[in-house]
N, C-alpha and C. Protein backbone atom coordinates (compact mmCIF):
# COMPACT_ATOMS: atom_id res chain seq x y z
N UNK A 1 146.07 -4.61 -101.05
CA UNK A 1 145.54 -5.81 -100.46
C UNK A 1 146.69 -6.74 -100.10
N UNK A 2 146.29 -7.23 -98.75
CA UNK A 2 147.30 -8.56 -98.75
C UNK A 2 146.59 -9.76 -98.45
N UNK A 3 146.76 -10.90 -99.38
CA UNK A 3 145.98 -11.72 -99.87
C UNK A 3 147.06 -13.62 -99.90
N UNK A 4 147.07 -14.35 -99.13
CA UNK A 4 147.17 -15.76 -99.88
C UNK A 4 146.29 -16.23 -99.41
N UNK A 5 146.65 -18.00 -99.54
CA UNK A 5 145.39 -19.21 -99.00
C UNK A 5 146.73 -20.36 -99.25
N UNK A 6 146.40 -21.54 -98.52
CA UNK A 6 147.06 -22.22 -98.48
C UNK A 6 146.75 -23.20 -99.71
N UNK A 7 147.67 -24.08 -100.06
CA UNK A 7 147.60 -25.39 -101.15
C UNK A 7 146.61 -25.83 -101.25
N UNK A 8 145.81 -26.51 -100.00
CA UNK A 8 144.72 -27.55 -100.01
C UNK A 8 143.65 -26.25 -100.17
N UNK A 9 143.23 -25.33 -100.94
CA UNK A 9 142.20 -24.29 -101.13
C UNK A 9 141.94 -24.24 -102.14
N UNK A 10 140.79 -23.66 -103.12
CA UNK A 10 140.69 -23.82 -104.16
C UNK A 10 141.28 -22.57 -104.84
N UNK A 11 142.44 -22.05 -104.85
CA UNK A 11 143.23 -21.19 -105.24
C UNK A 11 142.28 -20.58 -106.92
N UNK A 12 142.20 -21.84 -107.62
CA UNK A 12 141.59 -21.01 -108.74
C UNK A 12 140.21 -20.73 -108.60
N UNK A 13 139.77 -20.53 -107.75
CA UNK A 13 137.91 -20.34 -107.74
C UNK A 13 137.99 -19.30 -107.01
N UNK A 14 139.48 -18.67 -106.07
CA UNK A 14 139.52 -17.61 -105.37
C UNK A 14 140.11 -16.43 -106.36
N UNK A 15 140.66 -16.98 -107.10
CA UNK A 15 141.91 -15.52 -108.06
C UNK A 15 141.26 -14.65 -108.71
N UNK A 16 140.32 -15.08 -109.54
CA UNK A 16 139.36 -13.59 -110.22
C UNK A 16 138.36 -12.78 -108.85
N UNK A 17 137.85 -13.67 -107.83
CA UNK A 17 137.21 -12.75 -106.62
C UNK A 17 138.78 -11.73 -106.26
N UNK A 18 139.38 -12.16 -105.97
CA UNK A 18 140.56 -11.54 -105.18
C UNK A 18 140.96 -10.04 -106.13
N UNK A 19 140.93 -10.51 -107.40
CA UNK A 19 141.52 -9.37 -108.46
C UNK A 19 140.51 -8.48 -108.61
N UNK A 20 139.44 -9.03 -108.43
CA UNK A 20 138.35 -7.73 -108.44
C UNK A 20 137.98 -6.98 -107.33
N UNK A 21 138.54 -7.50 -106.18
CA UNK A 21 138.17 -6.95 -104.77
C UNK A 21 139.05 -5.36 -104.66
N UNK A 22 140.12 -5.70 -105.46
CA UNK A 22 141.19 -4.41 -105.77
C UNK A 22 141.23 -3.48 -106.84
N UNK A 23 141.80 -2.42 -107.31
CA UNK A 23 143.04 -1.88 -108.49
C UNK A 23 143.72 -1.84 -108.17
N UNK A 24 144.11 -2.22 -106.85
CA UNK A 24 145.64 -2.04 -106.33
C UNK A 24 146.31 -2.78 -106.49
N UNK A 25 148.00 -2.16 -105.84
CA UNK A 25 148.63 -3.75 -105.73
C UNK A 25 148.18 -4.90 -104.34
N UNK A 26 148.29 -6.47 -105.26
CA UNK A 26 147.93 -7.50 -104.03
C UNK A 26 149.54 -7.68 -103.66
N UNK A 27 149.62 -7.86 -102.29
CA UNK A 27 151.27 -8.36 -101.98
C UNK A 27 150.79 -9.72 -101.11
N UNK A 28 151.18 -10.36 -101.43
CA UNK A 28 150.99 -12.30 -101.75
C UNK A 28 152.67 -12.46 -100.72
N UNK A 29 152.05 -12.55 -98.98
CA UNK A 29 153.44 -12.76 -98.19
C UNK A 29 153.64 -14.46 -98.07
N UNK A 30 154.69 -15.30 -97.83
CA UNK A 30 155.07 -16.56 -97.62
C UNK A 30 154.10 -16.89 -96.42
N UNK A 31 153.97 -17.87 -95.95
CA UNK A 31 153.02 -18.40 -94.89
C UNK A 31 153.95 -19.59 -94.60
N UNK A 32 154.45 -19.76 -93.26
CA UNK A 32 154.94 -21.35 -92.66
C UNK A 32 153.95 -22.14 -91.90
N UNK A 33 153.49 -23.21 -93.00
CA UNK A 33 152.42 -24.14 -92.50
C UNK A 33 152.28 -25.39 -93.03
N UNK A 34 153.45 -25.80 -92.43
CA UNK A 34 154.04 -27.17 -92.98
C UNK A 34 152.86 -27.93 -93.28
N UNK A 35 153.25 -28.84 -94.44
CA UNK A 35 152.54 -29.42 -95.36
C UNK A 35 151.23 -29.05 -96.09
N UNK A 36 151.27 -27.52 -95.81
CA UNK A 36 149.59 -27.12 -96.34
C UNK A 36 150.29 -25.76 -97.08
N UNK A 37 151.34 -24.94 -97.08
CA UNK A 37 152.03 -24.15 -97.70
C UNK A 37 151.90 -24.00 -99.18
N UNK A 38 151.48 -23.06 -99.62
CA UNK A 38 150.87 -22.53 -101.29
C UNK A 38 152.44 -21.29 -101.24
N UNK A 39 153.32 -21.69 -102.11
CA UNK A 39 154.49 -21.19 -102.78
C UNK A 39 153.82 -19.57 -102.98
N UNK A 40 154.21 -18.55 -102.42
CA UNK A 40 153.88 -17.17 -102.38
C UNK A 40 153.92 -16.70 -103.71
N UNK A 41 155.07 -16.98 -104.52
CA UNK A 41 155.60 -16.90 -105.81
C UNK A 41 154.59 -17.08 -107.25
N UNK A 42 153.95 -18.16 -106.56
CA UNK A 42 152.86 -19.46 -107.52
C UNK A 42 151.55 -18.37 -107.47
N UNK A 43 151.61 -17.80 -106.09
CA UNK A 43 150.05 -17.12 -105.76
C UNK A 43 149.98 -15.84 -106.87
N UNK A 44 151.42 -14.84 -106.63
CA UNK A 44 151.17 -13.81 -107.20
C UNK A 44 151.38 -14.02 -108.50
N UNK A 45 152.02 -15.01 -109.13
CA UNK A 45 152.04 -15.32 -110.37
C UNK A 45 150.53 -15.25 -111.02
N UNK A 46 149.66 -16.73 -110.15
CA UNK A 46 148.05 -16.80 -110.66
C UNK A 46 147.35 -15.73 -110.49
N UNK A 47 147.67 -14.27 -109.85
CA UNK A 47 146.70 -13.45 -109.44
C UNK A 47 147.50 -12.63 -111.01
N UNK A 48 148.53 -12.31 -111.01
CA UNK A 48 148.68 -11.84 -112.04
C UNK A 48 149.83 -10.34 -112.08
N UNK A 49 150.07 -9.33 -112.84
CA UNK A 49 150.77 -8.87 -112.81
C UNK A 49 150.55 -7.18 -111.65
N UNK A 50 149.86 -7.24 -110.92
CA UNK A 50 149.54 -6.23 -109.87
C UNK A 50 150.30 -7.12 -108.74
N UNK A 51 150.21 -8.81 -108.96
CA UNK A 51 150.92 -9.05 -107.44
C UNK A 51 152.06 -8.76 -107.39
N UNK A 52 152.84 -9.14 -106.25
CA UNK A 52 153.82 -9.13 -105.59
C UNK A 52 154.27 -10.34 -104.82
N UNK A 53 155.22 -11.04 -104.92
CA UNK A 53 155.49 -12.06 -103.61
C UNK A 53 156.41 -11.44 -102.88
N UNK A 54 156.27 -11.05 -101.68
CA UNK A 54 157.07 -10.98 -100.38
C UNK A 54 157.53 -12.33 -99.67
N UNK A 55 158.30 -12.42 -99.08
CA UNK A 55 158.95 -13.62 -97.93
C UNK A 55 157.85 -13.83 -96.50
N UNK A 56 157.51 -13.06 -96.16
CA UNK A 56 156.54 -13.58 -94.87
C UNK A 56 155.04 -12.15 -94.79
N UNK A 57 155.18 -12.34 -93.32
CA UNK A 57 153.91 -11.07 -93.55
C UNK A 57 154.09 -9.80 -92.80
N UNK A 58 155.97 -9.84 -92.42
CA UNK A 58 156.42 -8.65 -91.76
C UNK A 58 156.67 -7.82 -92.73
N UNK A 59 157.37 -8.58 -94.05
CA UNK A 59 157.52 -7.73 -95.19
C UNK A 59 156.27 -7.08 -96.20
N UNK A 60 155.18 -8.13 -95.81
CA UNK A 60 153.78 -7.21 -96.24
C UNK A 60 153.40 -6.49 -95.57
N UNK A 61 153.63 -6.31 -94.45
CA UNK A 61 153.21 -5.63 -93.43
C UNK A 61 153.91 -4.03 -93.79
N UNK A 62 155.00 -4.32 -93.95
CA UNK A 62 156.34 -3.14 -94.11
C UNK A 62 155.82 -2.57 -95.59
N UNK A 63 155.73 -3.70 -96.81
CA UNK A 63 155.22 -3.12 -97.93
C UNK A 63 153.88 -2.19 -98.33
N UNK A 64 153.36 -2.17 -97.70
CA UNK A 64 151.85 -1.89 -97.51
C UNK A 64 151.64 -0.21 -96.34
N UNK A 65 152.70 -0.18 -95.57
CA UNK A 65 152.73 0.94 -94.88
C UNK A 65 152.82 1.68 -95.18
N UNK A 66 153.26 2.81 -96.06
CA UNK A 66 153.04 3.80 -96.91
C UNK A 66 151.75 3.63 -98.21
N UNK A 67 151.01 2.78 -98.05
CA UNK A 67 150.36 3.15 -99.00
C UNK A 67 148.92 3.44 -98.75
N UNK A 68 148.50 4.51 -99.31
CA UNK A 68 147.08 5.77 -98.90
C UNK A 68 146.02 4.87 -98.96
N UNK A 69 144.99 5.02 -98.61
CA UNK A 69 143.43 4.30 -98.03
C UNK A 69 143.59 3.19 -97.44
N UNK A 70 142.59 2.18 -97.66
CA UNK A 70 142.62 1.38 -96.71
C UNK A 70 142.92 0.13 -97.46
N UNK A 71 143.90 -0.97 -96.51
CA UNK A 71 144.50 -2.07 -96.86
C UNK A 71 143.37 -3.20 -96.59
N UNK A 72 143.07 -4.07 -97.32
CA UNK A 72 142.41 -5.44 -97.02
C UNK A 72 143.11 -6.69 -96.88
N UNK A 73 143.13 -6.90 -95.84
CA UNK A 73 143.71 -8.49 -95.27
C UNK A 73 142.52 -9.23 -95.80
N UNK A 74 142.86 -10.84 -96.83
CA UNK A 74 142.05 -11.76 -96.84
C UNK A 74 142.79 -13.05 -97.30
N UNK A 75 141.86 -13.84 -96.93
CA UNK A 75 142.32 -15.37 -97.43
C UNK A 75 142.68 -16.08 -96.36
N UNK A 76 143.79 -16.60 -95.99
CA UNK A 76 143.93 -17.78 -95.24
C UNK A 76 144.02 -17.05 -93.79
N UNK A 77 142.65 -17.97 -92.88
CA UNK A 77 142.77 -17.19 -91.18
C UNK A 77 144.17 -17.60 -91.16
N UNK A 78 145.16 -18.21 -91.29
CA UNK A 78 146.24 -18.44 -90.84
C UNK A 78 146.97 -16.77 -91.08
N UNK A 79 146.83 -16.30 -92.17
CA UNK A 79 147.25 -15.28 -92.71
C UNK A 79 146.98 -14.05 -91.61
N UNK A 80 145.26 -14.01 -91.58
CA UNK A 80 144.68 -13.41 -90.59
C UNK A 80 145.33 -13.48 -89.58
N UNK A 81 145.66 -14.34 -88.99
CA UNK A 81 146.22 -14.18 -87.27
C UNK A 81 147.35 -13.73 -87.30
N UNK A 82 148.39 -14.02 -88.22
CA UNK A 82 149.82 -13.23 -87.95
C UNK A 82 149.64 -11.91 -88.27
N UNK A 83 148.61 -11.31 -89.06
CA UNK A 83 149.02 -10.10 -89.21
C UNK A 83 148.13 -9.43 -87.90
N UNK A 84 147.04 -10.07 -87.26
CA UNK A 84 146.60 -9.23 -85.81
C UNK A 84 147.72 -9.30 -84.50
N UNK A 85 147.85 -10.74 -84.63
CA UNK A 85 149.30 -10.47 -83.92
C UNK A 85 150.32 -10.13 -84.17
N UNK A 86 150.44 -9.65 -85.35
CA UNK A 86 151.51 -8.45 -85.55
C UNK A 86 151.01 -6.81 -85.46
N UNK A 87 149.99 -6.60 -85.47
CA UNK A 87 149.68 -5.44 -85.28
C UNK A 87 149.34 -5.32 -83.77
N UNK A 88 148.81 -6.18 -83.20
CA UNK A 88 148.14 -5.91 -81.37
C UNK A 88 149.72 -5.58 -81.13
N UNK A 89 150.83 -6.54 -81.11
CA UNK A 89 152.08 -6.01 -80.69
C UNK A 89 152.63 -4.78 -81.01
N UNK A 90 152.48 -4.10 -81.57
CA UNK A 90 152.91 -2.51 -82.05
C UNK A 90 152.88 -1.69 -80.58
């Protein structure tokens, strides 16, 4: 899964949905969205020891490519849109 939400979200009312949506690993990429930015670090910390923090969402993107079934994008549409516009560009 690749999973954040920004600061102003209710981060803790999302972390046990998010951990149960998986067994996998979550990889928790950086997001640039000035003044609304949730520390990637902070995310996979609260989700717990399956996350991961990556630097943006090319490196989740990259992290996540070798791995078998199917990946779930969720949480912040902001999140959502870089990774469709990173994939329509392929």
């Amino acid at each position: 899964m690749i999973f954040t939400c920004l600061a102003d979200k209710d981060f803790a009312g999302m972390a046990g949905i998010v951990r149960r949506l998986t067994t996998g690993p979550i990889i928790v990429p950086g997001l640039f969205c000035p003044g609304r930015t949730r520390d990637a670090a902070d995310v996979a910390h609260g989700l717990g020891e399956r996350a991961e923090a990556v630097p943006d969402v090319a490196a989740a993107l990259a992290r996540v490519r070798d791995f078998p079934g199917t990946v779930v994008v969720c949480g912040s549409m902001y999140l959502l849109a870089e990774v469709m516009d990173r994939c329509l560009s392929l």
